[in-house]
Protein backbone atom coordinates (compact mmCIF):
# COMPACT_ATOMS: atom_id res chain seq x y z
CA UNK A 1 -8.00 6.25 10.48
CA UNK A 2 -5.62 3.65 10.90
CA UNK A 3 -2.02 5.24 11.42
CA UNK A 4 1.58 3.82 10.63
CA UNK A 5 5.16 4.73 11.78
CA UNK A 6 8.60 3.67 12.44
CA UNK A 7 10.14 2.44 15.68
CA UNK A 8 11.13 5.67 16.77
CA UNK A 9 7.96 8.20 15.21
CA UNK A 10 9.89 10.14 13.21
CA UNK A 11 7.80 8.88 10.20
CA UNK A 12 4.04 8.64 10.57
CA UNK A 13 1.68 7.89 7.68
CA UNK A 14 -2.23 7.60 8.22
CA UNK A 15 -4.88 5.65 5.90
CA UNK A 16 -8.29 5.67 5.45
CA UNK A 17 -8.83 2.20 6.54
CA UNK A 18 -7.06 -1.11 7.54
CA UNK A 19 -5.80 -3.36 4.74
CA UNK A 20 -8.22 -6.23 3.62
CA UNK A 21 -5.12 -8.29 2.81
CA UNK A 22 -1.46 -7.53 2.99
CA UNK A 23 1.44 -9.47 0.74
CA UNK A 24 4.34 -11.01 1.72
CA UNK A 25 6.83 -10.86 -1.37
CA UNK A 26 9.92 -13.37 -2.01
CA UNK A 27 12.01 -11.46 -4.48
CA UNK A 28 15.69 -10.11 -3.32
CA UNK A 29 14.39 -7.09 -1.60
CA UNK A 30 11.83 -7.66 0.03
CA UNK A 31 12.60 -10.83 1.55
CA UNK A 32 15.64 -9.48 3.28
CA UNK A 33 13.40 -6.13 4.77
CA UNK A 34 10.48 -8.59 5.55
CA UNK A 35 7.52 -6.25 4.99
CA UNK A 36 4.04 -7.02 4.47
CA UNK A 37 2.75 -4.90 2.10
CA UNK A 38 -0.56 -3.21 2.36
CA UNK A 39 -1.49 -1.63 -0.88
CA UNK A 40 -3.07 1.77 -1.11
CA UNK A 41 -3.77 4.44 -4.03
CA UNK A 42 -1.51 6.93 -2.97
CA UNK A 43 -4.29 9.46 -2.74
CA UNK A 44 -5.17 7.70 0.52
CA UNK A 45 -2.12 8.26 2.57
CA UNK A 46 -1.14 10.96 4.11
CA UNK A 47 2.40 11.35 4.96
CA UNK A 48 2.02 13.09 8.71
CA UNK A 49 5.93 13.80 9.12
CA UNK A 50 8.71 16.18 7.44
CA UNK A 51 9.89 14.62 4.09
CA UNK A 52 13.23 14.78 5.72
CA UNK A 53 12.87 12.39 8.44
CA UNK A 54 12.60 10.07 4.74
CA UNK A 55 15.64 8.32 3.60
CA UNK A 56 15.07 5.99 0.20
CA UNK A 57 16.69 3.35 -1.80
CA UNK A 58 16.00 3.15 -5.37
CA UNK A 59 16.94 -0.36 -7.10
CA UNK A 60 16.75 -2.33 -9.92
CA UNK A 61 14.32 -1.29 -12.70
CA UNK A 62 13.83 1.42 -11.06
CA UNK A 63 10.16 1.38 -10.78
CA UNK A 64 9.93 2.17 -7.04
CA UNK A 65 11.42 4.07 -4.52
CA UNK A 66 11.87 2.30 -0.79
CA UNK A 67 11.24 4.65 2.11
CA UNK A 68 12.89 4.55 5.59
CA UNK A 69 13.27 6.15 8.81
CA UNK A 70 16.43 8.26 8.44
CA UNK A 71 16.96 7.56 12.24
CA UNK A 72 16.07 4.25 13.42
CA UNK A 73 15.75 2.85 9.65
CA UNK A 74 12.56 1.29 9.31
CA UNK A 75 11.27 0.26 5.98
CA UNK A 76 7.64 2.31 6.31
CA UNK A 77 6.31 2.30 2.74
CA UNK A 78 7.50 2.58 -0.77
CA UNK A 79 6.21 4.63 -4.02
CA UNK A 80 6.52 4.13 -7.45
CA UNK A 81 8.45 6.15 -9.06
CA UNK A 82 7.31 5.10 -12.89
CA UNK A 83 4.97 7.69 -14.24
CA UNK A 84 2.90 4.66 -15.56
CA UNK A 85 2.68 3.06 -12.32
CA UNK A 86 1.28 5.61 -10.06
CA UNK A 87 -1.96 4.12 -9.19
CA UNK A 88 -0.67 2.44 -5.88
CA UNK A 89 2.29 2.32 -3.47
CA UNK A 90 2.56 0.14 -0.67
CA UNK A 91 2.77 0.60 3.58
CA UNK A 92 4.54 -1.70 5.41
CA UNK A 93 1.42 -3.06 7.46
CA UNK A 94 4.26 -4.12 10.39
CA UNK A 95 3.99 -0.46 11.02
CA UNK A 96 0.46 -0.12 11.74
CA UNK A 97 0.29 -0.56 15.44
CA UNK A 98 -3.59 -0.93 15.47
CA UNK A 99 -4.29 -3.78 14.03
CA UNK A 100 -4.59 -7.27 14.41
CA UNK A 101 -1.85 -8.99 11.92
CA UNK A 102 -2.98 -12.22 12.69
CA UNK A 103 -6.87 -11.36 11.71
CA UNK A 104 -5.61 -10.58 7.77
CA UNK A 105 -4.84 -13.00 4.78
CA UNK A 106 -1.05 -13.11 3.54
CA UNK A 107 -0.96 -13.22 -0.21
CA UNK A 108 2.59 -15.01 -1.03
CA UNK A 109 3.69 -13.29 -3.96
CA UNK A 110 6.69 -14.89 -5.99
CA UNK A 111 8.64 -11.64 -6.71
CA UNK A 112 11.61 -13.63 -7.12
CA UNK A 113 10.19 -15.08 -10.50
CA UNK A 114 10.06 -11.41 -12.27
């Protein structure tokens, strides 16, 4: 199990496995929060903390949802929130504190362009 949190533990997610790949996306979010995104079907994560330690930001289209520490405000993962779009969400991989970053391939993805 490969587990994720937030500077200060107060959110703590755990997958199955460490990401193959991970993506680093240019469009107006992301490139300002500077995640690299490990997707997962949500199925495979289990969120180990209280919901409330959560604090979100929902933007644009309004396809996703953007979930942070509530205390020391890390970006940790987000989650779609589009009914048709449920089949993945991502964890910010800069989370995971056991694994090797440098080992896995960054997929640039032009957000910017959608």
């Amino acid at each position: 199990m490969i587990k994720a949190n937030c500077h200060c533990g107060a959110v703590q997610l755990e997958v199955t496995s460490a990401p193959e790949s991970v993506s680093l996306c240019n469009c107006s979010i992301c490139k300002r929060l500077g995640g690299l995104w490990a997707y997962y079907d949500p199925a495979r994560v289990v969120l180990l903390s209280d919901k409330d330690a959560l604090d979100s930001y929902i933007w644009g289209d309004k396809m996703i949802q953007i979930c942070r520490c509530g205390t020391c405000g890390c970006t940790t993962h987000w989650e779609s929130i589009d009914p048709e779009l449920t089949g993945r969400m991502g964890i910010n991989a800069r989370m995971m504190s056991d694994i090797d970053l440098d080992r896995i391939p960054v997929c640039h993805v032009d957000g910017a362009s959608f």
